[in-house]
C-alpha atoms as a PDB file:
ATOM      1  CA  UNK A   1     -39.989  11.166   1.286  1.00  0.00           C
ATOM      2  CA  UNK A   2     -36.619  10.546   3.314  1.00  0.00           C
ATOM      3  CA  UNK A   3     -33.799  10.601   1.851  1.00  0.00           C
ATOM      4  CA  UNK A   4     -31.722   7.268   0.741  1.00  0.00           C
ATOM      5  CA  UNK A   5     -28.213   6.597   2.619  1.00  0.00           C
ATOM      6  CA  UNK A   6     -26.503   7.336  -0.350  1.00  0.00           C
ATOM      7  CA  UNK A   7     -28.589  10.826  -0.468  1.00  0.00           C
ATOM      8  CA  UNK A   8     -27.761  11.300   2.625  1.00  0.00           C
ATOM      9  CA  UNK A   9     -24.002  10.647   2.332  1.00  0.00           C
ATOM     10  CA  UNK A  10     -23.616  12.553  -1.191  1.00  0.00           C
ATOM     11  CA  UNK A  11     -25.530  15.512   0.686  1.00  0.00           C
ATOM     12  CA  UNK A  12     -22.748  15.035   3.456  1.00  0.00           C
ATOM     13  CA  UNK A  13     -19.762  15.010   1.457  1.00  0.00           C
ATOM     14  CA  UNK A  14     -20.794  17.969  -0.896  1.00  0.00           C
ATOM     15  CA  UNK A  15     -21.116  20.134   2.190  1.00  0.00           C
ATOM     16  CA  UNK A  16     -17.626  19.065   3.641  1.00  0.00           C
ATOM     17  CA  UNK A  17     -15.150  22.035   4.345  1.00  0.00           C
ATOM     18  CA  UNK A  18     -12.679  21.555   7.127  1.00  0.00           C
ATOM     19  CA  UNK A  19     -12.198  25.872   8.638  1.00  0.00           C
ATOM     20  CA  UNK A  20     -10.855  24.828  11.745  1.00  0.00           C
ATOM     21  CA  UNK A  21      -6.763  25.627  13.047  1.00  0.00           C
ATOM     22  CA  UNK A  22      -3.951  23.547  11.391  1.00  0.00           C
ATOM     23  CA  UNK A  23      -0.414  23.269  13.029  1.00  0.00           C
ATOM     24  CA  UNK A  24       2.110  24.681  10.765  1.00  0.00           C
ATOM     25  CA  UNK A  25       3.049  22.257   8.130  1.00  0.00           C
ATOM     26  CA  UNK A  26      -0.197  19.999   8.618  1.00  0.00           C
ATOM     27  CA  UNK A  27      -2.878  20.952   5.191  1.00  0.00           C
ATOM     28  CA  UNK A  28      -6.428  20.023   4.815  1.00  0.00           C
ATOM     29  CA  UNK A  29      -7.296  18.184   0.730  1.00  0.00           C
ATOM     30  CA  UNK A  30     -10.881  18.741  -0.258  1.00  0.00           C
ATOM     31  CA  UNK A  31     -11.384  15.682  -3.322  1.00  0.00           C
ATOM     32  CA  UNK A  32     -14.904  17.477  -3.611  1.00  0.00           C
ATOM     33  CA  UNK A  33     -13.577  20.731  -4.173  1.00  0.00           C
ATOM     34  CA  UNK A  34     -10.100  19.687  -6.151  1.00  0.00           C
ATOM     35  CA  UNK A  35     -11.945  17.848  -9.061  1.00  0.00           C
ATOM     36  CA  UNK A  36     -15.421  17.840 -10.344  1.00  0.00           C
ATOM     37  CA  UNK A  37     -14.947  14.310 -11.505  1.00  0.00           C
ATOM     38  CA  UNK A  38     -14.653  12.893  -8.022  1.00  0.00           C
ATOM     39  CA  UNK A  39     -18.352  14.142  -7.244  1.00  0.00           C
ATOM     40  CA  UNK A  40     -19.749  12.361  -9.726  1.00  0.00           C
ATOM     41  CA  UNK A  41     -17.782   8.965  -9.298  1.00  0.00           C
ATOM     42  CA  UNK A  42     -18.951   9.580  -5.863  1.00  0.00           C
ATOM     43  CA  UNK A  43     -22.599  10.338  -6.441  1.00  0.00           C
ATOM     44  CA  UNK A  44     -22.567   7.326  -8.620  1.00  0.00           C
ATOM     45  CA  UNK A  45     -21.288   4.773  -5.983  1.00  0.00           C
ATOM     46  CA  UNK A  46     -23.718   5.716  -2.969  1.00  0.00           C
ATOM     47  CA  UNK A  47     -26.563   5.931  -5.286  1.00  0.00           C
ATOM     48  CA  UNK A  48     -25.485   2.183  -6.994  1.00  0.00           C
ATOM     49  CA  UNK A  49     -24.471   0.514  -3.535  1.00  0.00           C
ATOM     50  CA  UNK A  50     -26.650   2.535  -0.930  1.00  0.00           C
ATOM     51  CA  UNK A  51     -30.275   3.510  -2.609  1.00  0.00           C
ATOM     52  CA  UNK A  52     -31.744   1.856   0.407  1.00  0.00           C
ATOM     53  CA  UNK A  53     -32.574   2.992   4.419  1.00  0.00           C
ATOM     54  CA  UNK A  54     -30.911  -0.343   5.321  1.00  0.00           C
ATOM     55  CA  UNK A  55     -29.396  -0.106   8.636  1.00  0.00           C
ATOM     56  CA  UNK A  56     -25.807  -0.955   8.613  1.00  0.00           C
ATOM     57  CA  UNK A  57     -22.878  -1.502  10.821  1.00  0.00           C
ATOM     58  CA  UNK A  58     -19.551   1.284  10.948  1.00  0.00           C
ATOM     59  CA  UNK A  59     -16.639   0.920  10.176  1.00  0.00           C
ATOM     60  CA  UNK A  60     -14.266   3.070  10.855  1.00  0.00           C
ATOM     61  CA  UNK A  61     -10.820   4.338   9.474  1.00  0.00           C
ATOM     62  CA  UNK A  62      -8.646   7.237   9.896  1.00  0.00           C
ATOM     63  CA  UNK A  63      -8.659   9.688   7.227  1.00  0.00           C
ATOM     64  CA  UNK A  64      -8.740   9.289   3.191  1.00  0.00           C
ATOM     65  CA  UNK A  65      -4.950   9.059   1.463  1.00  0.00           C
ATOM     66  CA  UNK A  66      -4.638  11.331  -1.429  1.00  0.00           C
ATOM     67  CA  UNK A  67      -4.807   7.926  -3.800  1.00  0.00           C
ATOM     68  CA  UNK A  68      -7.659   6.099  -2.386  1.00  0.00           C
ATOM     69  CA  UNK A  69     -10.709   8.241  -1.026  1.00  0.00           C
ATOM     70  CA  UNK A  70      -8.797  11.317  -1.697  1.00  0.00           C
ATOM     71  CA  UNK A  71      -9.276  10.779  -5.465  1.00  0.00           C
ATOM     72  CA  UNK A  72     -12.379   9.042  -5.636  1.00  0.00           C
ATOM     73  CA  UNK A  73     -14.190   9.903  -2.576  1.00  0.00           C
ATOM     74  CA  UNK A  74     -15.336   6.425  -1.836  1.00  0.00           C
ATOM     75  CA  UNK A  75     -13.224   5.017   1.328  1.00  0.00           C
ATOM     76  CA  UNK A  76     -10.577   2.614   0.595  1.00  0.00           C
ATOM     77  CA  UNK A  77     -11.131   2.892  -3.075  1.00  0.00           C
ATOM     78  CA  UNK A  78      -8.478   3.700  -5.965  1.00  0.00           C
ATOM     79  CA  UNK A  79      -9.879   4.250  -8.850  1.00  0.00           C
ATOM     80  CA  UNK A  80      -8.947   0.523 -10.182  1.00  0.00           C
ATOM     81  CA  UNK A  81     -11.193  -0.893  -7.495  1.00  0.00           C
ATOM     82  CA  UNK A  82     -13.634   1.531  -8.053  1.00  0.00           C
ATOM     83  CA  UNK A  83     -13.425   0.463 -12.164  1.00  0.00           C
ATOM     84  CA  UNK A  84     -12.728  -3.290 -11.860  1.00  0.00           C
ATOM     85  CA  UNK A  85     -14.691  -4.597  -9.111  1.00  0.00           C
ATOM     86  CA  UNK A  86     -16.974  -1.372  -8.509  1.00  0.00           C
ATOM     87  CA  UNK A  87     -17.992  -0.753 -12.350  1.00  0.00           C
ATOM     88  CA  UNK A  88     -17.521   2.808 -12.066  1.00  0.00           C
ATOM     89  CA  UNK A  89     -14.778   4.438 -14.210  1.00  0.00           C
ATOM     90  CA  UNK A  90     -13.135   7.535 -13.684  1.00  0.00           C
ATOM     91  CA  UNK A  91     -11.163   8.516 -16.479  1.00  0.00           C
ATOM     92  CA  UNK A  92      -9.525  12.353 -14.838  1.00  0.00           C
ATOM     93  CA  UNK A  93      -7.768  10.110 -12.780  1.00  0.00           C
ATOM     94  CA  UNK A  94      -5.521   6.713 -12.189  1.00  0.00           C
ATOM     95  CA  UNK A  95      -4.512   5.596  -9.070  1.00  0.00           C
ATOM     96  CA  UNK A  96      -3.028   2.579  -7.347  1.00  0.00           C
ATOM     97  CA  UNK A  97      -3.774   2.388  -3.286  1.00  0.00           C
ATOM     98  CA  UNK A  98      -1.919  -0.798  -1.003  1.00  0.00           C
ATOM     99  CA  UNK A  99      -5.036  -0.247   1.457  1.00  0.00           C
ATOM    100  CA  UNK A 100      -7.859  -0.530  -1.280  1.00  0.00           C
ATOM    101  CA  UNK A 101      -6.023  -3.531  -2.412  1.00  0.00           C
ATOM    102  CA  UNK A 102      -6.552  -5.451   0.872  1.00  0.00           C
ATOM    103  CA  UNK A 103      -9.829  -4.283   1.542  1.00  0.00           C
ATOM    104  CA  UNK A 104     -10.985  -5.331  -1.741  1.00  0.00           C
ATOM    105  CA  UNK A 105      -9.605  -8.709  -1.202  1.00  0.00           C
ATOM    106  CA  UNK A 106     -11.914  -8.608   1.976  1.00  0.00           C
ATOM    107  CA  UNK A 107     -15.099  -7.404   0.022  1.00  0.00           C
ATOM    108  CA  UNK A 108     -14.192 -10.218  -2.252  1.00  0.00           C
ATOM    109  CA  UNK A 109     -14.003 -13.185   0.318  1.00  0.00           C
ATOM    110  CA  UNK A 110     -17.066 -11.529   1.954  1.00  0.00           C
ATOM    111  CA  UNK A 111     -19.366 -12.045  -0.800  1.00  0.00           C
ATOM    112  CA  UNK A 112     -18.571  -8.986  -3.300  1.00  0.00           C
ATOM    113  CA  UNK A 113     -19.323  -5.158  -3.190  1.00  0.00           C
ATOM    114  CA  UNK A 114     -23.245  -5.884  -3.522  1.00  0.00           C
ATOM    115  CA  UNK A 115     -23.185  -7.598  -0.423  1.00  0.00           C
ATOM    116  CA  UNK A 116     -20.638  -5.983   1.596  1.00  0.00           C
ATOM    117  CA  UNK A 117     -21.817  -2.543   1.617  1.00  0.00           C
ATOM    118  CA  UNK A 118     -25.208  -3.541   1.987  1.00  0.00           C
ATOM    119  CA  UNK A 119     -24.241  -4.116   5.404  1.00  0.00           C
ATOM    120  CA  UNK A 120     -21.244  -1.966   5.764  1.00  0.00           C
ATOM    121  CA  UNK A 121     -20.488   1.855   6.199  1.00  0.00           C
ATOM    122  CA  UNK A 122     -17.130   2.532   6.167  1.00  0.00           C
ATOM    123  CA  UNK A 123     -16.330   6.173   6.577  1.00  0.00           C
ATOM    124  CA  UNK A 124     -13.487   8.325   8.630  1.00  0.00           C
ATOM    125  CA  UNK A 125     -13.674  10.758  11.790  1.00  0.00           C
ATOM    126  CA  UNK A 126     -11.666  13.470   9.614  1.00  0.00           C
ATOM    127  CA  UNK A 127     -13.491  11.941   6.164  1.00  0.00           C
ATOM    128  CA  UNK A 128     -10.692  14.743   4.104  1.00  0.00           C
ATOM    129  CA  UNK A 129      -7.232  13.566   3.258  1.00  0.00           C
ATOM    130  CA  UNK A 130      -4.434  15.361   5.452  1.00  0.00           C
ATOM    131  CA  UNK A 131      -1.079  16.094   4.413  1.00  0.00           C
ATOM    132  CA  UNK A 132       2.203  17.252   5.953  1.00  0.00           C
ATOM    133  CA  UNK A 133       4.512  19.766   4.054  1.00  0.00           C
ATOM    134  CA  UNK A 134       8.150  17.996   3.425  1.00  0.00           C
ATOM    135  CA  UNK A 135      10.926  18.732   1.573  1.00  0.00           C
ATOM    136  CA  UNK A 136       9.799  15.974  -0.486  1.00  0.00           C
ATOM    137  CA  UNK A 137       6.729  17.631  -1.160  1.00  0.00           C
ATOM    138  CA  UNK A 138       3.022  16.660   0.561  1.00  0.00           C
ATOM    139  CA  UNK A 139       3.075  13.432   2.115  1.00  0.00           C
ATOM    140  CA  UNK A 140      -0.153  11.744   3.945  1.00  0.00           C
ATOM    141  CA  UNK A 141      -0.828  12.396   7.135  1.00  0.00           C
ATOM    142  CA  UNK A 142      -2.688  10.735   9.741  1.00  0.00           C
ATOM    143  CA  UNK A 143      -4.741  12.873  12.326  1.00  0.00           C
ATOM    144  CA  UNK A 144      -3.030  11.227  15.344  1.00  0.00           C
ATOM    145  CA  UNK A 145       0.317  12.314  13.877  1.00  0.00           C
ATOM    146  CA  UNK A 146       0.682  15.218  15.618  1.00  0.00           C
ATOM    147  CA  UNK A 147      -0.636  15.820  19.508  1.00  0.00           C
ATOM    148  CA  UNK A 148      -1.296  19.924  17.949  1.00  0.00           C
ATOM    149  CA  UNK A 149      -3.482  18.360  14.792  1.00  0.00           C
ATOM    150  CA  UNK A 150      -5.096  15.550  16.634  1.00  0.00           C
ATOM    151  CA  UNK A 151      -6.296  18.430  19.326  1.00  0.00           C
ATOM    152  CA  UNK A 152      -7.229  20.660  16.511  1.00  0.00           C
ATOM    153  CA  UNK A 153      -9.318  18.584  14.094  1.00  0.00           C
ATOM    154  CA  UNK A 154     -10.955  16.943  17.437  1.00  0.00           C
ATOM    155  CA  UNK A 155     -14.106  18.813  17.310  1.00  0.00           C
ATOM    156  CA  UNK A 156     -14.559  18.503  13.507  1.00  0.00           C
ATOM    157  CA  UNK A 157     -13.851  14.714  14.359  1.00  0.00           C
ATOM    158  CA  UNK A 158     -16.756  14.464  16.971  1.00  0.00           C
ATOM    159  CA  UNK A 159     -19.001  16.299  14.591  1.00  0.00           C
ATOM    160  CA  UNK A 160     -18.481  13.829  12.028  1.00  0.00           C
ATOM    161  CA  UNK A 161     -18.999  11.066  14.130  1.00  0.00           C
ATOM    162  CA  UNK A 162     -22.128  12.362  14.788  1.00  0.00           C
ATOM    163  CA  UNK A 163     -23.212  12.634  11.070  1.00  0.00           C
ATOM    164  CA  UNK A 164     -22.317   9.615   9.909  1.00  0.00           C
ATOM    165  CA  UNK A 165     -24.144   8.120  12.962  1.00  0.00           C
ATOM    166  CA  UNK A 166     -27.223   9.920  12.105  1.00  0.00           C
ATOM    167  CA  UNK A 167     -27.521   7.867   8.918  1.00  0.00           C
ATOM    168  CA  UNK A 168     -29.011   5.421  11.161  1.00  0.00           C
ATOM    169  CA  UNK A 169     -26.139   3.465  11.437  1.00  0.00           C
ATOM    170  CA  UNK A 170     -25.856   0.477  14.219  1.00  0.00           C
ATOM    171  CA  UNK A 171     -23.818   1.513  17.133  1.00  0.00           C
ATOM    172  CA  UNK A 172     -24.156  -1.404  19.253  1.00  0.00           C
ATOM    173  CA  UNK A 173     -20.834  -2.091  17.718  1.00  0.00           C
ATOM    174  CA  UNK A 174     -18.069  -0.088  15.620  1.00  0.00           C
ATOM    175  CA  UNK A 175     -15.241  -1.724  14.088  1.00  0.00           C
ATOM    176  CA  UNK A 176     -12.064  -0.036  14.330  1.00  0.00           C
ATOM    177  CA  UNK A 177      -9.189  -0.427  11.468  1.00  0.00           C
ATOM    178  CA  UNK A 178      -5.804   0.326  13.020  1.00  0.00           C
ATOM    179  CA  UNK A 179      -4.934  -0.183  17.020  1.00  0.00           C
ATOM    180  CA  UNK A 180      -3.371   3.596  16.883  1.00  0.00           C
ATOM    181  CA  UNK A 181      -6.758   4.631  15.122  1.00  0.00           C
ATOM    182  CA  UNK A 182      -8.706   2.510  18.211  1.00  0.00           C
ATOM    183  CA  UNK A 183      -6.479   4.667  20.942  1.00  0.00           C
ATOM    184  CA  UNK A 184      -7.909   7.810  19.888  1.00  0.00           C
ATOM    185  CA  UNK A 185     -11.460   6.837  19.129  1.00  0.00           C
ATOM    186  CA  UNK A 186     -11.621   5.396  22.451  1.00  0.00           C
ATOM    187  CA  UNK A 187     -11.097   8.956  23.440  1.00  0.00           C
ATOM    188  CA  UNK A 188     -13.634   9.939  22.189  1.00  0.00           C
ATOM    189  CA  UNK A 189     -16.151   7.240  22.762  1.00  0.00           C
ATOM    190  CA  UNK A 190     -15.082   7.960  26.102  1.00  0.00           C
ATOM    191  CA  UNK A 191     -16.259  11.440  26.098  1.00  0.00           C
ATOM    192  CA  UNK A 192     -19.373  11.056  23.940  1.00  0.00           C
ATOM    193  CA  UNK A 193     -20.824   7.581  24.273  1.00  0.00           C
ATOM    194  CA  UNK A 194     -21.364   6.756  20.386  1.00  0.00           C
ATOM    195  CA  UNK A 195     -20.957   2.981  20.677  1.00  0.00           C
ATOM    196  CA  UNK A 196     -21.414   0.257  22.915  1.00  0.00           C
ATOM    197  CA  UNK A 197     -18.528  -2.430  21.651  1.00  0.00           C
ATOM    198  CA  UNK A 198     -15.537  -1.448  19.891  1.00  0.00           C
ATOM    199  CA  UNK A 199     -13.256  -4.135  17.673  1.00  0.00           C
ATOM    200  CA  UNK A 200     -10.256  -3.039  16.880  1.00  0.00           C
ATOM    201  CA  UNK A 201      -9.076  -4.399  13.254  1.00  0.00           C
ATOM    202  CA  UNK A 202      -5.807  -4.314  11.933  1.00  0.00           C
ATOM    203  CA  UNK A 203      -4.835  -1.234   9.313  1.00  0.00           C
ATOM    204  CA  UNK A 204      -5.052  -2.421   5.893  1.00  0.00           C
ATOM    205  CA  UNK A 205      -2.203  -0.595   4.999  1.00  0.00           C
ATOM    206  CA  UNK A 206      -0.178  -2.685   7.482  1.00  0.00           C
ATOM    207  CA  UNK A 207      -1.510  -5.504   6.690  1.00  0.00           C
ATOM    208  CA  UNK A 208      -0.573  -5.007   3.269  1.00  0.00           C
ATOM    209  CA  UNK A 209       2.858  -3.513   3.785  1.00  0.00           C
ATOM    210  CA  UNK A 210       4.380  -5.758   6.419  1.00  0.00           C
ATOM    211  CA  UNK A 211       2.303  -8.698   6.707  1.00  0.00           C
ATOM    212  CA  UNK A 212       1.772  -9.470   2.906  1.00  0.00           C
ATOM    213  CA  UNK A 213       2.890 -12.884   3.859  1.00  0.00           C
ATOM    214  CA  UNK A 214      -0.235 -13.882   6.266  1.00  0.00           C
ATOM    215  CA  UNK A 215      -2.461 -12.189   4.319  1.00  0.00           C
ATOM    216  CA  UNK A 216      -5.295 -14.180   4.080  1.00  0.00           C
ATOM    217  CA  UNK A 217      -5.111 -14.775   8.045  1.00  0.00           C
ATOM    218  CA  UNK A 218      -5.886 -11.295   9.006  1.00  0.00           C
ATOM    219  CA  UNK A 219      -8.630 -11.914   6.143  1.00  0.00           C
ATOM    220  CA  UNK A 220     -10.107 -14.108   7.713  1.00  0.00           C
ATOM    221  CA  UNK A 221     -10.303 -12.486  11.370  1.00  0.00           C
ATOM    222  CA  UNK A 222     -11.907  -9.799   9.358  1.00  0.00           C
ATOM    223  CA  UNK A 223     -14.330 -12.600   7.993  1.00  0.00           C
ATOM    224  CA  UNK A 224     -15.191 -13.939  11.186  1.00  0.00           C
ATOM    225  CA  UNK A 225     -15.258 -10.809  13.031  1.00  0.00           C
ATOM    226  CA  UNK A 226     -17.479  -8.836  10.100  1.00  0.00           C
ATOM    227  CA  UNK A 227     -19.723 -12.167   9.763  1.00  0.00           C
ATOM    228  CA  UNK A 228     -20.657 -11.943  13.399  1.00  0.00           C
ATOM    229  CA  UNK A 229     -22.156  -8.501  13.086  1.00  0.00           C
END
């Protein structure tokens, strides 16, 4: 019998490992390898929100934070989302993400978890959380930070692409959050053809950071461009 989407993406992130090239100062977090917890917070939300061969549409951010997916390997999810809104606890762990907040102010307007993911995949194109050495200690990191790590993860990029898409996702459009993000993965759509329309969203991190004020506009171009899919 085939496999669920959740199967499929709990099969996917349990055989994630990232061998490739780093530039100096650029390192590579594995959530699935750092703490057993995570894998079964993670198990638990595909199999709650996902037990289905639904077909969905992508979206598409840029690579897990060490508070959000990089704790609870669920995109855009700190582990108060994941408790409060998600009902699924995680108790090695406490974390408060700005991006998780906005999204789940999205999932919220949209109708709630049950119905949001039922149509939505949201996943990465480097789905592990980078970070940059400092001073200050590790720091995220996006992929695009660097020309050297942007050229360097490509491949592993492309490959993931490709996963996730085989999940059965639709690719008649992908939904892009972050105009720098939309730059790169235009690259690569470019180069490999994965999706006919691309809509470029704004990063909820931004969003959240420097627009705080017109909040609920940018939720509701999400709305109306997610309720057209």
């Amino acid at each position: 019998m085939k496999k669920t989407i959740g199967e499929q993406v709990v099969a996917f992130n349990k055989k994630l490992h990232y061998s490739g090239d780093l530039p100096e100062g650029f390192d590579v977090l594995n959530p699935f390898f750092d703490n057993p917890e995570t894998l079964m917070v993670m198990t638990d939300f595909y199999k709650k929100f996902y037990h289905d061969h639904n077909q969905r549409k992508f979206i598409i951010g840029i690579n897990p934070s060490r508070h959000g997916a990089g704790v609870t390997g669920v995109p855009f999810t700190d582990t108060k989302r994941l408790e409060t809104v998600c009902g699924i606890e995680m108790k090695s762990a406490h974390t408060h993400e700005i991006s998780s907040v906005y999204l789940y102010d999205v999932i919220d307007n949209f109708g709630g978890p049950e119905r949001f993911y039922k149509e939505f995949y949201i996943n990465s194109p480097f789905p592990l959380a980078i970070v940059r050495n400092t001073i200050k200690g590790n720091l995220n990191a996006n992929y695009y930070d660097d020309k050297n790590l942007f050229e360097a993860v490509k491949p592993f990029m492309i490959q993931s692409l490709k996963d996730h898409i085989s999940l059965g996702l639709d690719t008649s459009e992908v939904f892009i959050l972050g105009k720098k993000n939309a730059t790169f993965i235009d690259k690569i759509n470019s180069q490999e053809h994965f999706f006919d329309k691309l809509t470029v969203l704004e990063h909820p991190r931004y969003i959240q950071q420097y627009k705080s004020k017109e909040k609920q506009l940018y939720i509701d171009k999400y709305l109306i461009a997610l309720n057209k899919a």
